[in-house]
N, C-alpha and C. Protein backbone atom coordinates (compact mmCIF):
# COMPACT_ATOMS: atom_id res chain seq x y z
N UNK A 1 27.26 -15.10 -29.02
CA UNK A 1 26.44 -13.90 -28.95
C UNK A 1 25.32 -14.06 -27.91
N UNK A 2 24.85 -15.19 -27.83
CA UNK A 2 23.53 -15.39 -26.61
C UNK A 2 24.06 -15.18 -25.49
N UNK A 3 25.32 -15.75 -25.10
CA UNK A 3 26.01 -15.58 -24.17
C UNK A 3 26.14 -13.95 -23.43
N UNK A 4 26.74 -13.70 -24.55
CA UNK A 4 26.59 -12.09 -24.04
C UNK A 4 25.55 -11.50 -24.09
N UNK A 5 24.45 -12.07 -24.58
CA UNK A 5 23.17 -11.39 -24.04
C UNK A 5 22.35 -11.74 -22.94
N UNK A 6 22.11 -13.15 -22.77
CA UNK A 6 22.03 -13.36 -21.50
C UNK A 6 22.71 -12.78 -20.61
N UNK A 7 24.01 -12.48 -20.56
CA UNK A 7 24.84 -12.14 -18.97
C UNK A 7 24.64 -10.40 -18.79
N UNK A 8 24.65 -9.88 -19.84
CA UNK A 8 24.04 -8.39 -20.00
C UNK A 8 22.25 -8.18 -19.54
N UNK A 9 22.04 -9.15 -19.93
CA UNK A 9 20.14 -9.25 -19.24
C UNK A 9 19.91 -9.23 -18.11
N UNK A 10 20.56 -10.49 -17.54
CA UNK A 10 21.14 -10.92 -16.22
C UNK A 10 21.99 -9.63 -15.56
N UNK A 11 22.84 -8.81 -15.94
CA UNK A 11 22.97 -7.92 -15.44
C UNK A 11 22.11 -6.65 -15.51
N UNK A 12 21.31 -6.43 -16.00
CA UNK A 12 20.28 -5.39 -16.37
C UNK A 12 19.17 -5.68 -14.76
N UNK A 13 18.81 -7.07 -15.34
CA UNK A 13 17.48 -7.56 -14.41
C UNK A 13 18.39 -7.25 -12.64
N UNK A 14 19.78 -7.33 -12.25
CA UNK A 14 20.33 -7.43 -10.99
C UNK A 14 20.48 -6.18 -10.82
N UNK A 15 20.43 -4.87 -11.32
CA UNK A 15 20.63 -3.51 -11.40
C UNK A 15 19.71 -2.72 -10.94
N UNK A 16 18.43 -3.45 -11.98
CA UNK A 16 17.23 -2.90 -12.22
C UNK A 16 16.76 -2.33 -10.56
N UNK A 17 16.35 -3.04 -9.67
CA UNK A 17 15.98 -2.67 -8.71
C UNK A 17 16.68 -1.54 -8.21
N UNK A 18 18.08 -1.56 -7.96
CA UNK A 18 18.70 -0.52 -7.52
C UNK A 18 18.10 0.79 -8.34
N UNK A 19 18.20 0.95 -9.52
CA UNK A 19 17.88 1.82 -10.75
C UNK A 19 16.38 2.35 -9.88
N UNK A 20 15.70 1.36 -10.17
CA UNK A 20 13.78 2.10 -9.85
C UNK A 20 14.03 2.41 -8.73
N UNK A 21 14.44 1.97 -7.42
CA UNK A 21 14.45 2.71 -5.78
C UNK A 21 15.52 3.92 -5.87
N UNK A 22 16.69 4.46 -6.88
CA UNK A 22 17.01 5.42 -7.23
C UNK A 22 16.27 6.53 -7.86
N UNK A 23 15.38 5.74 -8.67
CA UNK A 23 14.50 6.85 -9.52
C UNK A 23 13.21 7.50 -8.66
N UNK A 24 12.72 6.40 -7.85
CA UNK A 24 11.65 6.77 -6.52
C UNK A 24 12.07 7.67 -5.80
N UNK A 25 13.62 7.65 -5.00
CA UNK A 25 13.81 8.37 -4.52
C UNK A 25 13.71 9.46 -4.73
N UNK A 26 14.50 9.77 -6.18
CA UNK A 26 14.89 10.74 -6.93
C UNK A 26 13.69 11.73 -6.88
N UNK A 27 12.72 10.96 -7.29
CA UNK A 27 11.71 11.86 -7.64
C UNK A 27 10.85 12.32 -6.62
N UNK A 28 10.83 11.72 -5.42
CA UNK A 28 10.00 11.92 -4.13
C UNK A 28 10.84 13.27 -3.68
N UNK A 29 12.27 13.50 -3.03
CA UNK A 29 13.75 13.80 -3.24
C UNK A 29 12.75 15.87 -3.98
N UNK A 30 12.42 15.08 -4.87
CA UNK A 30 12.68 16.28 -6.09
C UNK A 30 11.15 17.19 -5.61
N UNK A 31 10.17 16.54 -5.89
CA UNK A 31 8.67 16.48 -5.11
C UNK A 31 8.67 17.29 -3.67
N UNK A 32 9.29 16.94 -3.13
CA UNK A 32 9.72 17.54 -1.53
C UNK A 32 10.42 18.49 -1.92
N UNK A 33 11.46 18.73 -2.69
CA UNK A 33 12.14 20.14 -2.57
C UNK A 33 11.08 21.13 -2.96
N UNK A 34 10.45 20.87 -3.75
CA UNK A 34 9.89 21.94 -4.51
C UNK A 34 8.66 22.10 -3.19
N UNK A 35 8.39 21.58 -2.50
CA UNK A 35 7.14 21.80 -1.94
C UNK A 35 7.97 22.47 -0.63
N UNK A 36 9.03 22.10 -0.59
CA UNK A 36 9.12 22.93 0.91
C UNK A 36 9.77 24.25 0.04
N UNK A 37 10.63 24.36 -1.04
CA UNK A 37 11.55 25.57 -1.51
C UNK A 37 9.93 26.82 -1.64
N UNK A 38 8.66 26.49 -2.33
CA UNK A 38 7.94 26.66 -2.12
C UNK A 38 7.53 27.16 -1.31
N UNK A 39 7.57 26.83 -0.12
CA UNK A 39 6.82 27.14 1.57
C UNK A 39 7.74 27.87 1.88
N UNK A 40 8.99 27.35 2.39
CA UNK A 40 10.42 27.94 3.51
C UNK A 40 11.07 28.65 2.11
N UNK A 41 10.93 28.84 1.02
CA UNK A 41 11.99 29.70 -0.36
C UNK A 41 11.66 30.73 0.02
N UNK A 42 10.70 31.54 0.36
CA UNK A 42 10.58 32.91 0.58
C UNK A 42 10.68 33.24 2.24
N UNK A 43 11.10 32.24 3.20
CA UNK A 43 11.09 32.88 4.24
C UNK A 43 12.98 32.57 4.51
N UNK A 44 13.66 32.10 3.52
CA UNK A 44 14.83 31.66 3.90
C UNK A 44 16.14 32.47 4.93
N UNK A 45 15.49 33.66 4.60
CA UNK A 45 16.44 35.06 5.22
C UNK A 45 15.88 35.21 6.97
N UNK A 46 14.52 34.66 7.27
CA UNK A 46 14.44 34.63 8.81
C UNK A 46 13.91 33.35 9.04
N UNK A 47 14.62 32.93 10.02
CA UNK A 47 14.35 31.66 10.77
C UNK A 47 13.00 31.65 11.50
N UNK A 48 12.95 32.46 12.00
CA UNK A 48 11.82 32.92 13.19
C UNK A 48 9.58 32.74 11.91
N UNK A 49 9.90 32.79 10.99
CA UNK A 49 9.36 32.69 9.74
C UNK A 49 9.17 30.98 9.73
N UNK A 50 10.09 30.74 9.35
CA UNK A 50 10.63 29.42 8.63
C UNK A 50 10.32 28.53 9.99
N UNK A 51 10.33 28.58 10.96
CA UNK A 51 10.19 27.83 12.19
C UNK A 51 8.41 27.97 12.51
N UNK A 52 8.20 28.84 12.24
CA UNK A 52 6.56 29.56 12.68
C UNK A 52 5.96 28.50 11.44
N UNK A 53 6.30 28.30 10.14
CA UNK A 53 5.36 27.74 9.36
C UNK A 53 6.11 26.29 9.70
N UNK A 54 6.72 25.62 9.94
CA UNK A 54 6.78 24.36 10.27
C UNK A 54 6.08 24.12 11.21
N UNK A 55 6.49 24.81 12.36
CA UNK A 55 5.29 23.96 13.57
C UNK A 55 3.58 24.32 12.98
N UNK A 56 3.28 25.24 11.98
CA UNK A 56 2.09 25.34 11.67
C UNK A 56 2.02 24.34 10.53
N UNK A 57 2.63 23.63 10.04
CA UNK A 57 2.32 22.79 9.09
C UNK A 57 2.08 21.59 10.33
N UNK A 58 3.02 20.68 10.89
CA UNK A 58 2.96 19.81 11.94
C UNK A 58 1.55 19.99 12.78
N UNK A 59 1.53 21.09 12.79
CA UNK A 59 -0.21 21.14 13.75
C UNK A 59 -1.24 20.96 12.69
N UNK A 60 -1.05 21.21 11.53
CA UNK A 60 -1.86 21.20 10.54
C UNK A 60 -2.23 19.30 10.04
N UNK A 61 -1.19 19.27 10.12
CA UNK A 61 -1.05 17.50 9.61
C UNK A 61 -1.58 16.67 10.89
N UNK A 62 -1.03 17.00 11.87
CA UNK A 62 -1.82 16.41 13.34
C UNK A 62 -3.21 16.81 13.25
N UNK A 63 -3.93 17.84 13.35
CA UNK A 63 -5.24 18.22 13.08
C UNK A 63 -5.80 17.33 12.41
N UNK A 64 -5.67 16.98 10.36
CA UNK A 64 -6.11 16.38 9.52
C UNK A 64 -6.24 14.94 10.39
N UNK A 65 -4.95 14.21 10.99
CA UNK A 65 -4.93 13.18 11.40
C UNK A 65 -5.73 12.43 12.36
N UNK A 66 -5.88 13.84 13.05
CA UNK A 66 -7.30 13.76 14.29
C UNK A 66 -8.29 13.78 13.70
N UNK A 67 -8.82 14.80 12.97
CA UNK A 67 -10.15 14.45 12.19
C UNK A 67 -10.20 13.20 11.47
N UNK A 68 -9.15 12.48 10.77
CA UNK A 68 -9.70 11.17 10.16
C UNK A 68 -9.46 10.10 11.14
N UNK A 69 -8.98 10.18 12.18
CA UNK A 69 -8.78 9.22 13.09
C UNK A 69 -10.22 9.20 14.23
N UNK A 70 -10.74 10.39 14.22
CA UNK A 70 -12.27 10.44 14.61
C UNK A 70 -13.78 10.17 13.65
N UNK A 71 -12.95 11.19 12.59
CA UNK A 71 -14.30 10.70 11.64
C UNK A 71 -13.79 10.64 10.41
N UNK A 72 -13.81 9.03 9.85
CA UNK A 72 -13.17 9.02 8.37
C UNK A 72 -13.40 9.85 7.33
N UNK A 73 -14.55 10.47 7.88
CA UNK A 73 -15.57 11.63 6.07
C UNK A 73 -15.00 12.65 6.25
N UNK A 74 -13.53 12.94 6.30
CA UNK A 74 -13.46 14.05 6.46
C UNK A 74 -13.42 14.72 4.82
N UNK A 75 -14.16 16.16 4.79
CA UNK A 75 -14.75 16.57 3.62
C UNK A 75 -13.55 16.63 2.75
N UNK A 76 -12.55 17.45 3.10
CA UNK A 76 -11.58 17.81 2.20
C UNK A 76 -11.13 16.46 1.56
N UNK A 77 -10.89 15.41 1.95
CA UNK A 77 -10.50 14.00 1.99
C UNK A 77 -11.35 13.89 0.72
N UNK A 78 -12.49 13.77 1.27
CA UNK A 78 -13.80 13.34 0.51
C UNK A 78 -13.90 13.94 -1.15
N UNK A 79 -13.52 15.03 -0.89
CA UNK A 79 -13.55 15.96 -1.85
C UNK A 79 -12.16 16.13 -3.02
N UNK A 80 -10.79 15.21 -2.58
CA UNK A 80 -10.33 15.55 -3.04
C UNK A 80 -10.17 13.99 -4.07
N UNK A 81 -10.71 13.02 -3.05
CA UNK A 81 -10.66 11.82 -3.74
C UNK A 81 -11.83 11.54 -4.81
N UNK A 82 -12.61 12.62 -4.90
CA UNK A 82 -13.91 12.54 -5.63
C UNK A 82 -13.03 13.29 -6.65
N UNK A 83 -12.34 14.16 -6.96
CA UNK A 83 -11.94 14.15 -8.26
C UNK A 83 -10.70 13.39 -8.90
N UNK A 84 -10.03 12.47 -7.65
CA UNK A 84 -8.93 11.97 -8.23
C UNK A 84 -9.70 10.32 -8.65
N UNK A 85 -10.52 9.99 -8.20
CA UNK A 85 -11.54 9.36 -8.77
C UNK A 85 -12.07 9.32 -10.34
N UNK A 86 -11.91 10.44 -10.61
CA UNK A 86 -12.63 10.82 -12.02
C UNK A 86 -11.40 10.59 -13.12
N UNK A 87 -10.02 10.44 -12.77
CA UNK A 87 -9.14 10.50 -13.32
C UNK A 87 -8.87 8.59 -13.53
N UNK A 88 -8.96 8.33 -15.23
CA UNK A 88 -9.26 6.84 -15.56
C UNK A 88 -7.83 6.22 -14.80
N UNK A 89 -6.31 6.86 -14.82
CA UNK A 89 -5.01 6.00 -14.60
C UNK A 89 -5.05 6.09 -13.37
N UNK A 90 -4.99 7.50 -12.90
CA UNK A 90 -4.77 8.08 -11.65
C UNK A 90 -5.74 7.00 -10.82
N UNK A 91 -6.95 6.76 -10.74
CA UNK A 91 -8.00 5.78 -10.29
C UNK A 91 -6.97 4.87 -10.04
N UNK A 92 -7.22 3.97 -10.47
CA UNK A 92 -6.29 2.67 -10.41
C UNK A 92 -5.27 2.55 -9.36
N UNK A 93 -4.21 3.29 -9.60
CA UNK A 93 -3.17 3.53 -8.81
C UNK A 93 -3.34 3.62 -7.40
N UNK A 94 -4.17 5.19 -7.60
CA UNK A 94 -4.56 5.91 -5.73
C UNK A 94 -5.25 4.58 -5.11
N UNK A 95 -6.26 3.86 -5.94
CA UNK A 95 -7.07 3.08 -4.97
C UNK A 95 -5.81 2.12 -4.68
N UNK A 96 -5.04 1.61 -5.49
CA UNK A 96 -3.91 0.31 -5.17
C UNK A 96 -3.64 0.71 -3.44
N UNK A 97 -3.02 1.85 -3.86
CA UNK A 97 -2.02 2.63 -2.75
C UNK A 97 -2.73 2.83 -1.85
N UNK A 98 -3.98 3.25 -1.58
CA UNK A 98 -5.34 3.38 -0.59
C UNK A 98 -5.34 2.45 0.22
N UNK A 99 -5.38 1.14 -0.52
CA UNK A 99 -5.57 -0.45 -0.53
C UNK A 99 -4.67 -0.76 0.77
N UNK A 100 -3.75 -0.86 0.12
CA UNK A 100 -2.14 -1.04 0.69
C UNK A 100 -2.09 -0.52 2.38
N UNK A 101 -1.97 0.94 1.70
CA UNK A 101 -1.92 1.79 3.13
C UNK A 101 -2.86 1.40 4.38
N UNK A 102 -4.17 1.50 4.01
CA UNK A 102 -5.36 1.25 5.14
C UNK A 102 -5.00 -0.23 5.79
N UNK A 103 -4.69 -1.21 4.94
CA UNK A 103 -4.45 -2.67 5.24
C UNK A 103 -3.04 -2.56 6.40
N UNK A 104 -2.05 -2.03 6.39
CA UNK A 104 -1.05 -1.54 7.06
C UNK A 104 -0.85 -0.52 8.13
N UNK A 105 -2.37 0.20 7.50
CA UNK A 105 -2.44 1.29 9.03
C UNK A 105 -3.54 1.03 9.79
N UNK A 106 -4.32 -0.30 9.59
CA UNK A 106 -4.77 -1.11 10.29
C UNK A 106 -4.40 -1.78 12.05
N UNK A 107 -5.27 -2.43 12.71
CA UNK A 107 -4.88 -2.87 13.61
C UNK A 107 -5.72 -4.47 13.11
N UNK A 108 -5.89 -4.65 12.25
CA UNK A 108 -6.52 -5.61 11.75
C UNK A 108 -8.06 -5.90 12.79
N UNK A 109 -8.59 -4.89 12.98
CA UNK A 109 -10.21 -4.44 13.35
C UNK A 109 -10.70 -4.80 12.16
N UNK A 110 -10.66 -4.03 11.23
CA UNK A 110 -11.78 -3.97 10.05
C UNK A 110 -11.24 -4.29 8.95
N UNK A 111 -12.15 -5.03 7.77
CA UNK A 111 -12.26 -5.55 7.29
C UNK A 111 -11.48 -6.99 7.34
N UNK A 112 -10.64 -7.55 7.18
CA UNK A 112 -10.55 -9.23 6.82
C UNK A 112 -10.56 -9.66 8.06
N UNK A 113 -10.84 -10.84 8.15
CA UNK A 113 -11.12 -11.41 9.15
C UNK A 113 -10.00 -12.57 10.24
N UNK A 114 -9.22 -13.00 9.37
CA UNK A 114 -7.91 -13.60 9.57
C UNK A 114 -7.12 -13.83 7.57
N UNK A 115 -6.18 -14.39 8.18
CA UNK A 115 -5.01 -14.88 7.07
C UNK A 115 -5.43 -16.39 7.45
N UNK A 116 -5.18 -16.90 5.99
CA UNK A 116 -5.54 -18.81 6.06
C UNK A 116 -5.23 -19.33 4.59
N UNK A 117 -4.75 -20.40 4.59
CA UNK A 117 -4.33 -21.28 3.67
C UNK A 117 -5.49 -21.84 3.01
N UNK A 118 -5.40 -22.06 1.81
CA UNK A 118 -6.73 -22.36 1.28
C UNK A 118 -6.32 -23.61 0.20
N UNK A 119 -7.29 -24.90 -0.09
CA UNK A 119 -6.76 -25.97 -0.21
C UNK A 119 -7.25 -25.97 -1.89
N UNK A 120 -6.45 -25.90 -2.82
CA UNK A 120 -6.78 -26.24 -4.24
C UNK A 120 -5.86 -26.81 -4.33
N UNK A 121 -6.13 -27.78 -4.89
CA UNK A 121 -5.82 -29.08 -5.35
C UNK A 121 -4.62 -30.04 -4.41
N UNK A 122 -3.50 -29.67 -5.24
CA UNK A 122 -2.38 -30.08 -4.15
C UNK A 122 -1.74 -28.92 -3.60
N UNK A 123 -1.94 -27.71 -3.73
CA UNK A 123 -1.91 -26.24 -3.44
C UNK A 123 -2.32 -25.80 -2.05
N UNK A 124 -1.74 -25.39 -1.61
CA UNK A 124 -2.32 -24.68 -0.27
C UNK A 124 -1.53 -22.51 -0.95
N UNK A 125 -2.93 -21.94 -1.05
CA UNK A 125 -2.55 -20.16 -1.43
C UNK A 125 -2.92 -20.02 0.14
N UNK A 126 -2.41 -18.91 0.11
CA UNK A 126 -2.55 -17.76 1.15
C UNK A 126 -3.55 -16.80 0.62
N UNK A 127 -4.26 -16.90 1.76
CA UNK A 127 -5.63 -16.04 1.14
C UNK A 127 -6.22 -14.91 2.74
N UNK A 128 -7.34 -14.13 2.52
CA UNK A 128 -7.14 -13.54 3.53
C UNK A 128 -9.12 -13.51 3.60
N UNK A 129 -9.31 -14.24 4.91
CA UNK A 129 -11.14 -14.19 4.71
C UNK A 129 -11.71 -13.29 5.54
N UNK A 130 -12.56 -12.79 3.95
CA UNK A 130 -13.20 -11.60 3.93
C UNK A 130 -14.76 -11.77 4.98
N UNK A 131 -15.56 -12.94 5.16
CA UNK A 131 -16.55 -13.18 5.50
C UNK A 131 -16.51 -14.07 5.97
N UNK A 132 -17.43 -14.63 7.11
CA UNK A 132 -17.65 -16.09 7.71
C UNK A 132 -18.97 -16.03 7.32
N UNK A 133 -19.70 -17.56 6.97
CA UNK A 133 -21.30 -17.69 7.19
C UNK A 133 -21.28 -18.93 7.26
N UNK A 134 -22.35 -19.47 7.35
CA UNK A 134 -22.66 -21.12 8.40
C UNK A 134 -21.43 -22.21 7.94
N UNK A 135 -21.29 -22.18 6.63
CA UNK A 135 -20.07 -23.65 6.86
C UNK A 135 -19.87 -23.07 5.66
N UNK A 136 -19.36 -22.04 5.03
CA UNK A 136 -18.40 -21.33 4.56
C UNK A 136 -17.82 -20.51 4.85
N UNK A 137 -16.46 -20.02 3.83
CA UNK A 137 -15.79 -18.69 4.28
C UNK A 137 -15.98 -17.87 2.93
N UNK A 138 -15.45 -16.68 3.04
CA UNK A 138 -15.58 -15.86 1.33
C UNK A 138 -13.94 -15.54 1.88
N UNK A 139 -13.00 -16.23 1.08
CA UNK A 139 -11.52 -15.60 1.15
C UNK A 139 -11.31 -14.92 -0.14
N UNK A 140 -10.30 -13.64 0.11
CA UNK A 140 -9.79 -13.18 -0.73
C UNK A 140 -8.23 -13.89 -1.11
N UNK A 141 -8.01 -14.25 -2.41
CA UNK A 141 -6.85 -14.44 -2.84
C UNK A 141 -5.82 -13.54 -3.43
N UNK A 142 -5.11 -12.89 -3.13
CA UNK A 142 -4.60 -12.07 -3.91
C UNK A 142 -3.35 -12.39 -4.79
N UNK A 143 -3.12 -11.70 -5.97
CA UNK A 143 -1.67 -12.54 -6.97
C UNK A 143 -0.72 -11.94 -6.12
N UNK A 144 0.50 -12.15 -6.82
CA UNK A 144 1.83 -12.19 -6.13
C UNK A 144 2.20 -11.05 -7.66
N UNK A 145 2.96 -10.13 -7.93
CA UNK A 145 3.56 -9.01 -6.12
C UNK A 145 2.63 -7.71 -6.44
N UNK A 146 1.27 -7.92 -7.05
CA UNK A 146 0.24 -7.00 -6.49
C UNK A 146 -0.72 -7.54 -5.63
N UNK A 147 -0.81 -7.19 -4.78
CA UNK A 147 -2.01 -7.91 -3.50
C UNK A 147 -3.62 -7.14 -3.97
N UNK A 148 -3.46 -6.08 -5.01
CA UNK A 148 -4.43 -5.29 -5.21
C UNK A 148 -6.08 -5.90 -6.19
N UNK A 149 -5.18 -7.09 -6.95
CA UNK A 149 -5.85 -8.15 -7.77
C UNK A 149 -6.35 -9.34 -7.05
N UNK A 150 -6.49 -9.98 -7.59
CA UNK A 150 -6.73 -11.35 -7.17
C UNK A 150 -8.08 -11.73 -7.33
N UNK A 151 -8.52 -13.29 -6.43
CA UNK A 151 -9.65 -13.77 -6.36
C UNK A 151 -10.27 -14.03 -5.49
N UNK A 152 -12.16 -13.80 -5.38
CA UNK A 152 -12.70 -14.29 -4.18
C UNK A 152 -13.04 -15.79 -4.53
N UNK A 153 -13.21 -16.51 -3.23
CA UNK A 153 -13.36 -17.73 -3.10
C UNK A 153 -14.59 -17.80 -2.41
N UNK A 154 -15.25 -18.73 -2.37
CA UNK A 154 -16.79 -19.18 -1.81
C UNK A 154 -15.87 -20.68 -1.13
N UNK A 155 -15.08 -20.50 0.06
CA UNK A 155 -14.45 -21.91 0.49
C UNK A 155 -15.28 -22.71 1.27
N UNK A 156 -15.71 -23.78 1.64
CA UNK A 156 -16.08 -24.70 2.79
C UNK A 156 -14.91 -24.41 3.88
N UNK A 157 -15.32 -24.69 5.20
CA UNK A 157 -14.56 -24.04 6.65
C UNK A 157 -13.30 -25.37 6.22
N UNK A 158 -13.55 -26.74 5.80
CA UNK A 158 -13.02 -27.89 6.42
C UNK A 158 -11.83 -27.48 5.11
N UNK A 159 -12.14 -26.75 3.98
CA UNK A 159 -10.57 -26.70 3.29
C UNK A 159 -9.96 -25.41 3.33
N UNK A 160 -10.08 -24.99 4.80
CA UNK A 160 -9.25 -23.61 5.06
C UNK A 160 -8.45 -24.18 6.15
N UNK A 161 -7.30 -23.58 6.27
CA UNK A 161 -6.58 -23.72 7.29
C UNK A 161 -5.72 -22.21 7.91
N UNK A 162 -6.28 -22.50 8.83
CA UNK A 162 -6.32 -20.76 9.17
C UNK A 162 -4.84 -20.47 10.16
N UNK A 163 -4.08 -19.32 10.12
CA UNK A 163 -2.74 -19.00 10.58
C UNK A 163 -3.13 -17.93 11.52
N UNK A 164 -1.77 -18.42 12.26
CA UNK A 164 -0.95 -17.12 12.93
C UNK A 164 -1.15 -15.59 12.48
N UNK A 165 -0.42 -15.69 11.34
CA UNK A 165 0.01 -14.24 10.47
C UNK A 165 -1.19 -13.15 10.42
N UNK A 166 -0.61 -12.14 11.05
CA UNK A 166 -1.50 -10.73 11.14
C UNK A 166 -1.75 -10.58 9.43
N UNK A 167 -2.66 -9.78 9.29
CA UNK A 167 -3.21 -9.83 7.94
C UNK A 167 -1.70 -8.87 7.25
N UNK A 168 -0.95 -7.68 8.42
CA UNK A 168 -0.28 -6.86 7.50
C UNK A 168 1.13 -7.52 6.85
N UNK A 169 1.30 -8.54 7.68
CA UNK A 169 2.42 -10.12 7.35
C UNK A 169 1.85 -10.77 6.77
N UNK A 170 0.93 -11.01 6.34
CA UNK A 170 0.15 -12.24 5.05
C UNK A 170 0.60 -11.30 4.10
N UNK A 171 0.17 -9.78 4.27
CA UNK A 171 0.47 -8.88 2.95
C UNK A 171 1.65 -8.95 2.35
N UNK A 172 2.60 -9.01 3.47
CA UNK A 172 4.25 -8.93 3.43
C UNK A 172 4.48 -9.70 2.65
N UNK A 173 4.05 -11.17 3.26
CA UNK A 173 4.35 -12.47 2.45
C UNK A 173 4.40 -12.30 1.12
N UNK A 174 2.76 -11.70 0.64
CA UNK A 174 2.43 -11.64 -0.92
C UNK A 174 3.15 -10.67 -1.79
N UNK A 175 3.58 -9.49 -0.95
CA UNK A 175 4.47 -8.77 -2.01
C UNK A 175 5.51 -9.27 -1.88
N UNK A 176 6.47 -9.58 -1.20
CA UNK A 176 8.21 -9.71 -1.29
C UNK A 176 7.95 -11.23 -1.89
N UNK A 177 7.23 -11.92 -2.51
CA UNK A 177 6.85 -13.10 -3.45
C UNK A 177 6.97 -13.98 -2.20
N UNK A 178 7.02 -14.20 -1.26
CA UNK A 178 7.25 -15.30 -0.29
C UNK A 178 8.22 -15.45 0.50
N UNK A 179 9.25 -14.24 0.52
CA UNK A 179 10.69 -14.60 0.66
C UNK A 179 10.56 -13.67 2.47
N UNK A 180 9.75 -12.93 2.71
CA UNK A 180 9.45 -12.25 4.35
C UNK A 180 8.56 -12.58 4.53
């Protein structure tokens, strides 16, 4: 009987992924229909309609993109994250995903400072430093496969060992558990 539950587990756990990037899809998939059936559902009978609000959406999204690519405060932004803010689960999440995104739509300008190995014990983590000051560093550690957690460190310079890896490939590293 263990037998067959192990190999049924074991097949559950080898599935599973396929299953959740089906269900993501699914639901993104589902999310999008309704938002364009929405927009283009009532213009479906003329093209000339349906073409006029796409390129006005595309100019619309380029616009937003220019304003936060000039000035991050942009109000609506501001305004919309101030109430998704107020929301206790929703919080959590948006900032994860905030997290994530900015770190990736980065040119690694701002905020961390490099990717570097950090020396506990017989351990070398991958950590990402947040600060330099006279003969320390402040690295961030983050867990493995949320980068959103983790720990700061107060390191000495002489037990860091600092890398190659762009901060958005240190990230890589930490979510796919080590394996990209």
């Amino acid at each position: 009987m263990k037998l067959i539950i192990s190999k049924v587990s074991k097949g559950i756990f080898a599935i599973l992924p396929f299953l959740l990037l089906f269900w993501i899809f699914s639901f993104v998939y589902e999310f999008c229909a309704k938002i364009f059936y929405s927009v283009f559902g009532i213009t479906n009978s003329n093209l000339f309609v349906t073409l006029l609000i796409f390129v006005l959406s595309i100019a619309l999204l380029y616009y937003i993109g220019h304003l936060v690519d000039k000035n991050k405060e942009v109000l609506l932004i501001k305004i919309t994250e101030l109430i998704i803010t107020r929301i206790p689960f929703v919080k959590s999440i948006y900032s994860g995903i905030k997290e994530i995104l900015n770190i990736f739509s980065s040119n690694d300008k701002e905020g961390y400072l490099g990717v570097a190995y950090v020396n506990v014990g017989n351990m070398e983590l991958l950590g990402f430093i947040t600060k330099e000051e006279e003969e320390v560093f402040w690295v961030f550690v983050p867990t493995t496969p949320n980068p959103t957690s983790g720990f700061v460190l107060r390191i000495p310079k002489e037990h860091i060992k600092r890398t190659d890896l762009s901060v958005g490939d240190g990230f890589k590293k930490i979510i796919s558990l080590g394996v990209k």
